[in-house]
C-alpha atoms as a PDB file:
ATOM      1  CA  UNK A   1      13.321  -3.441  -7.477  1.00  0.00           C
ATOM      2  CA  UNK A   2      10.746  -5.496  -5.750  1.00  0.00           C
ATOM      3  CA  UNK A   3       7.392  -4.850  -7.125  1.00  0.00           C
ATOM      4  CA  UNK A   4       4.599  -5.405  -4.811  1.00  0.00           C
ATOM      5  CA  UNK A   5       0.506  -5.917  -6.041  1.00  0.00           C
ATOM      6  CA  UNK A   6      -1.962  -3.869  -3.642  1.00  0.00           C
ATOM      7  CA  UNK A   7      -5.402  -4.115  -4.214  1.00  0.00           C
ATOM      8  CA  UNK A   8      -7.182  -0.302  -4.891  1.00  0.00           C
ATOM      9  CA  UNK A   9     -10.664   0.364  -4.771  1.00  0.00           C
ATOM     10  CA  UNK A  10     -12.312   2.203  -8.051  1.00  0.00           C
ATOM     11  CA  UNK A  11     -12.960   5.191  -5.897  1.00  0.00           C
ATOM     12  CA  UNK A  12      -8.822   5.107  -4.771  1.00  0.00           C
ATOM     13  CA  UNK A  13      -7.695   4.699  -8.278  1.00  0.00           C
ATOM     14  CA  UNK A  14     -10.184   8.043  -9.572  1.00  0.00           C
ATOM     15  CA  UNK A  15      -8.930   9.974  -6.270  1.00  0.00           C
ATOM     16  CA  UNK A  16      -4.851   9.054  -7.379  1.00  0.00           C
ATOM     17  CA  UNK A  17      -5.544  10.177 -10.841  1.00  0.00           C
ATOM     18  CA  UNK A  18      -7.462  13.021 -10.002  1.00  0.00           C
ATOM     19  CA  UNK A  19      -6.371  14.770  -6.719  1.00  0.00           C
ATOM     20  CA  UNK A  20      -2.977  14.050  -6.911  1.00  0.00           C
ATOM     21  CA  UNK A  21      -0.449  15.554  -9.389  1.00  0.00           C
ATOM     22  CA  UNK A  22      -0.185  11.597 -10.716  1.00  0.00           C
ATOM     23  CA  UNK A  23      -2.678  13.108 -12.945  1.00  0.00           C
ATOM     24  CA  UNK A  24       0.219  14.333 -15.003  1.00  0.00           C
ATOM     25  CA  UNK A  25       2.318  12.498 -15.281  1.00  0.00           C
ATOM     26  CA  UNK A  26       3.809  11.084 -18.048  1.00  0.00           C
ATOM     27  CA  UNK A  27       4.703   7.035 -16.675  1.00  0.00           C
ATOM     28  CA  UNK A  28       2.925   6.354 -14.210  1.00  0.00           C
ATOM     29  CA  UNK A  29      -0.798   7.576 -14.701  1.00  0.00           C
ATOM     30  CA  UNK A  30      -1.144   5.556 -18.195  1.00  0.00           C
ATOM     31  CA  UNK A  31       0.007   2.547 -16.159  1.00  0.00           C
ATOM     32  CA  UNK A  32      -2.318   3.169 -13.253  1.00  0.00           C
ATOM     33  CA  UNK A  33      -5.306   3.567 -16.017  1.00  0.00           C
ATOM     34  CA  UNK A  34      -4.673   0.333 -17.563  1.00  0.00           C
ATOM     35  CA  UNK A  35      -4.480  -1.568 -14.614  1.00  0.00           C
ATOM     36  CA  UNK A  36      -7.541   0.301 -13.319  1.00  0.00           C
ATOM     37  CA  UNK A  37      -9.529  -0.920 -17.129  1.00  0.00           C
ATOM     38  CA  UNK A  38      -8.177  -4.435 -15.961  1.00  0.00           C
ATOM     39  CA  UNK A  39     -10.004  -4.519 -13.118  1.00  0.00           C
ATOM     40  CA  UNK A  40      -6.960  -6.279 -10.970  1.00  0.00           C
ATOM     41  CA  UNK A  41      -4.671  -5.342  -8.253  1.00  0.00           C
ATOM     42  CA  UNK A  42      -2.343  -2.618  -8.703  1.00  0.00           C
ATOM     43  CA  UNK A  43       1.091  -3.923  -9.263  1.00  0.00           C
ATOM     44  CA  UNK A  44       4.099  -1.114  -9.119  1.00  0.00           C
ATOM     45  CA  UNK A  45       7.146  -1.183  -7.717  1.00  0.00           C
ATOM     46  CA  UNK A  46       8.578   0.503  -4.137  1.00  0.00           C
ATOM     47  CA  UNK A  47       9.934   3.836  -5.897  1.00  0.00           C
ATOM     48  CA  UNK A  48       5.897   4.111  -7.708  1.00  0.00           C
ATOM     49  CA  UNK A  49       4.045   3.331  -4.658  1.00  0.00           C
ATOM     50  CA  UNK A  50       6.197   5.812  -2.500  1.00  0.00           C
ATOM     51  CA  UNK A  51       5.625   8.617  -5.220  1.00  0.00           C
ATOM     52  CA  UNK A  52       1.619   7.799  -4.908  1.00  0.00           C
ATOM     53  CA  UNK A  53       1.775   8.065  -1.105  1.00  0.00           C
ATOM     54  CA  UNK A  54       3.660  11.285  -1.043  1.00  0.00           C
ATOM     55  CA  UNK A  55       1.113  12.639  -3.867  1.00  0.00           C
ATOM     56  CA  UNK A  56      -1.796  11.960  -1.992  1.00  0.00           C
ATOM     57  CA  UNK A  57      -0.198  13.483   0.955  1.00  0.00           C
ATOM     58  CA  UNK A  58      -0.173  16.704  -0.828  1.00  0.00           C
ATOM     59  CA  UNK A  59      -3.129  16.039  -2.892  1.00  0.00           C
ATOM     60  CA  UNK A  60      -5.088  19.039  -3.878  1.00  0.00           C
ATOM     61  CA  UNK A  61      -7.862  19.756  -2.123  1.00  0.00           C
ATOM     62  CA  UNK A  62      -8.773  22.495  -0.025  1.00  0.00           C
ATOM     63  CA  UNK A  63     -11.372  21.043   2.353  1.00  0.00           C
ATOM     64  CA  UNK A  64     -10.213  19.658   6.274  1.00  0.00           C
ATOM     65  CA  UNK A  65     -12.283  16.484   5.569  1.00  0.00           C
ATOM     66  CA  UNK A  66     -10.752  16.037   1.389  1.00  0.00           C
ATOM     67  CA  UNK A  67      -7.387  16.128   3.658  1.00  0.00           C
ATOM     68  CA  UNK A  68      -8.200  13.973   5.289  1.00  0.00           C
ATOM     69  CA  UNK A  69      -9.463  11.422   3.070  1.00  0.00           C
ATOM     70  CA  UNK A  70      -6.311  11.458   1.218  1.00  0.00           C
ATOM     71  CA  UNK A  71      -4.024  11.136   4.048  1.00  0.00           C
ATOM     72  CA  UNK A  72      -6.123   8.135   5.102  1.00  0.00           C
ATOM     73  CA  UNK A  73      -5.969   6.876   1.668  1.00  0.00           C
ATOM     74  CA  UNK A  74      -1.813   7.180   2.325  1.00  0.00           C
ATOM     75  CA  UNK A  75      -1.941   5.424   5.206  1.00  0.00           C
ATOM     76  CA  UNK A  76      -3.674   2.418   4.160  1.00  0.00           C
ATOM     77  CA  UNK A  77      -1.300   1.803   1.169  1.00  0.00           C
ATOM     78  CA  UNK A  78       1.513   2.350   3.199  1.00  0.00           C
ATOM     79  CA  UNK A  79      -0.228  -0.090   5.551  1.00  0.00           C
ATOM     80  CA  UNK A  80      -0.695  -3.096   3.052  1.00  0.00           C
ATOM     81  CA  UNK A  81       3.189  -2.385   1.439  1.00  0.00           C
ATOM     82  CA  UNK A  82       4.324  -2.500   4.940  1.00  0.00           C
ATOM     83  CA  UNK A  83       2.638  -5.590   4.635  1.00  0.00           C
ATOM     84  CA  UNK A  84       3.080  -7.078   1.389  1.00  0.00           C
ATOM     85  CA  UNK A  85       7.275  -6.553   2.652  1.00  0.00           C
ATOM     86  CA  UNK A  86       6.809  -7.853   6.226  1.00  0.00           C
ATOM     87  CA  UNK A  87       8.220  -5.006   7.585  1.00  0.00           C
ATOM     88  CA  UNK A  88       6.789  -2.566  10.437  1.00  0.00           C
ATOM     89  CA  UNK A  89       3.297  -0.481   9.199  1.00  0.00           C
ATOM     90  CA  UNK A  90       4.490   3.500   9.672  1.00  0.00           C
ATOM     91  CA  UNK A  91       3.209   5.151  12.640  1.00  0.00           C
ATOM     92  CA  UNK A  92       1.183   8.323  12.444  1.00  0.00           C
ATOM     93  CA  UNK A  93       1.009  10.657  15.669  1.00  0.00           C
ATOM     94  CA  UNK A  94      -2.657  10.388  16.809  1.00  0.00           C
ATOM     95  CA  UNK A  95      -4.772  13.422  15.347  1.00  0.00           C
ATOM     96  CA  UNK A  96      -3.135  13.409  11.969  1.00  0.00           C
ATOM     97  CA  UNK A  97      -5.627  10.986  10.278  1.00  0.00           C
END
């Protein structure tokens, strides 16, 4: 499995870990911590980064504008591993983000 280094923002990271049910689990939130104390890109592979994009797309919050932040947040990791894989960036009907 192809594992593919995207570049978070501290604020990204703290939202994943904790608006997003990535907060527990077991794997993959320890891994996202350390690379987060490391200070370097995020490195994980497809099956990760898809489980971190669906997450945030039913992250918990309550507020239309938290929503959206997330979903935006989805969007522009799917963006750069659409890039990072040189394959087509997913389309989003207009009005969702």
């Amino acid at each position: 499995m192809a594992v593919v280094p995207i570049q978070l923002t501290a604020d990204e990271l703290e939202t994943i870990l904790t608006k997003t049910e990535i907060a527990k689990t077991k794997k993959l939130r320890p891994q996202l911590e350390t690379m987060a104390l490391e200070g370097w890109g995020v490195e994980l592979d497809i099956h990760e980064w898809s489980r971190v994009i669906s997450a945030l797309c039913v992250g918990r919050t309550k507020t239309a504008a938290g929503r959206k932040h997330l979903l935006g947040m989805a969007n522009r990791i799917a963006s750069r591993l659409a890039e990072a894989l040189e394959i087509d960036p997913p389309v989003f009907p207009t009005g969702l983000i």
